[in-house]
Protein backbone atom coordinates (compact mmCIF):
# COMPACT_ATOMS: atom_id res chain seq x y z
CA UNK A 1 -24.37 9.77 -10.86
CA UNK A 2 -21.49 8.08 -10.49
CA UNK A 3 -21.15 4.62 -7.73
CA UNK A 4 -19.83 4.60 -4.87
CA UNK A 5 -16.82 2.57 -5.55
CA UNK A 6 -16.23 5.37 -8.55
CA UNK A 7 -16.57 7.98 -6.02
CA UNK A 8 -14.32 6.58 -3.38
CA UNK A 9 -11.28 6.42 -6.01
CA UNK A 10 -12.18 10.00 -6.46
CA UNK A 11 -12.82 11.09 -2.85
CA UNK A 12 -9.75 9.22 -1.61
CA UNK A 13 -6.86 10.18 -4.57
CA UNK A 14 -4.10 12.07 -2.55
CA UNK A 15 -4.77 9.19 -0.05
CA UNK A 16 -4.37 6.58 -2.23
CA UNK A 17 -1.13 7.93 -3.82
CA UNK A 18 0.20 8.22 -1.12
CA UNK A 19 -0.53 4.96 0.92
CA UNK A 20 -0.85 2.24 -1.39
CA UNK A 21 2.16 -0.15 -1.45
CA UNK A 22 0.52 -3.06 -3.75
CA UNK A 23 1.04 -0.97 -6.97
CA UNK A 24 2.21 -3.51 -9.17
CA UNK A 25 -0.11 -6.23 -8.45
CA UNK A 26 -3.15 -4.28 -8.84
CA UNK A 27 -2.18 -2.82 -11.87
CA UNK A 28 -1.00 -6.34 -13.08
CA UNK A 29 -4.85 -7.59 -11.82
CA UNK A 30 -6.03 -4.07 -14.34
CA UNK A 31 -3.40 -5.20 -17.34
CA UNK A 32 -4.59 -8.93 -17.43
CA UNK A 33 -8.05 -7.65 -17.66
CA UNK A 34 -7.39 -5.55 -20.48
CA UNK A 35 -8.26 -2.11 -18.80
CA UNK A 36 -4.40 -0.89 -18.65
CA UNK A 37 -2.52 -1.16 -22.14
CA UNK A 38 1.14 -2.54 -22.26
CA UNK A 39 2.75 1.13 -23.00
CA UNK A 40 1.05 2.56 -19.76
CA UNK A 41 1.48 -0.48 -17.82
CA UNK A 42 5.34 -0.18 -18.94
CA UNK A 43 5.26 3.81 -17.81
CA UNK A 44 4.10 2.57 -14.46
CA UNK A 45 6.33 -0.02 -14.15
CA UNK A 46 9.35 2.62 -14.81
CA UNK A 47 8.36 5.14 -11.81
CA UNK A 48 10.61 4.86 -9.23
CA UNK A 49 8.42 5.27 -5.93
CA UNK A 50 5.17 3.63 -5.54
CA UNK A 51 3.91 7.26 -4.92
CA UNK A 52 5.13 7.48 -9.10
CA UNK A 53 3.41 4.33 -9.84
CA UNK A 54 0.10 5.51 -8.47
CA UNK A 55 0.32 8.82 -9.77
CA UNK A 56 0.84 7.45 -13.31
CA UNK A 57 -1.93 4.88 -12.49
CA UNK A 58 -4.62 7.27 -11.81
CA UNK A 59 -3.64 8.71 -15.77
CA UNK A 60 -4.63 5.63 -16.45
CA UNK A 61 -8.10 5.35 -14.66
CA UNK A 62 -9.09 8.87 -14.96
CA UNK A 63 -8.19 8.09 -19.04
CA UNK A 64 -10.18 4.36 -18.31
CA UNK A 65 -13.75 6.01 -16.28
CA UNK A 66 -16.02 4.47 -14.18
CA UNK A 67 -15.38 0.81 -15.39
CA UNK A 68 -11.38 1.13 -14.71
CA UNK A 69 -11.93 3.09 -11.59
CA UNK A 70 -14.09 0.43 -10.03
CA UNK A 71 -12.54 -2.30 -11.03
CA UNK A 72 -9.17 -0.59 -9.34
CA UNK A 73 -11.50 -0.37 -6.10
CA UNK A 74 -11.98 -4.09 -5.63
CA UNK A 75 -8.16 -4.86 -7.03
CA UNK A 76 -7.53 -2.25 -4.25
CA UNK A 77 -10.04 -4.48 -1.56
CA UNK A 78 -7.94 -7.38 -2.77
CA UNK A 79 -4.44 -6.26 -2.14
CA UNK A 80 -4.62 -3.13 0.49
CA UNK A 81 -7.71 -4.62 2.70
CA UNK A 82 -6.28 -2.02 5.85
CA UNK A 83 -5.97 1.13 3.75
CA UNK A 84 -9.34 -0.12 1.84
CA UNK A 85 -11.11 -0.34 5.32
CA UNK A 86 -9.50 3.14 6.71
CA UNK A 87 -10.84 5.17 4.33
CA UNK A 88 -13.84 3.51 4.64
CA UNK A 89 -14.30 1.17 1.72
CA UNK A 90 -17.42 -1.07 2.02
């Protein structure tokens, strides 16, 4: 079974594409980590709406699994605390 932070990417997807304004810097936080290589990181970077970014983004942490996808929920905590807490993010 998957976590919870796993299953709130999940859960909240069309949310998250659509809200989340901090692409960059979370996926920055998910580069220097290792967890996004420099060809996707450069496809993200190339979108032109953050809608684009996040879109290409979740390629990369449906790609990534579990690991990626939760450490994109507390990169998420760290730059989009408001959308974090309204769709309910512990």
């Amino acid at each position: 079974m998957s976590s919870f932070e796993v299953q709130f990417v999940d859960r909240n997807r069309a949310a998250l594409i659509q809200r989340v304004t901090s692409v960059m810097p979370i996926v920055d936080k998910l580069q220097n980590k290792g967890m996004i290589n420099p060809e996707t990181y450069a496809e993200i970077r190339a979108e032109n709406t953050n809608p684009q970014k996040t879109r290409k983004l979740f390629e990369a942490l449906d790609a990534g699994g579990d690991r990626v996808k939760r450490d994109f929920y507390y990169a998420l905590k760290n730059h989009e605390l408001y959308l974090f807490k309204d769709l309910g993010g512990k």
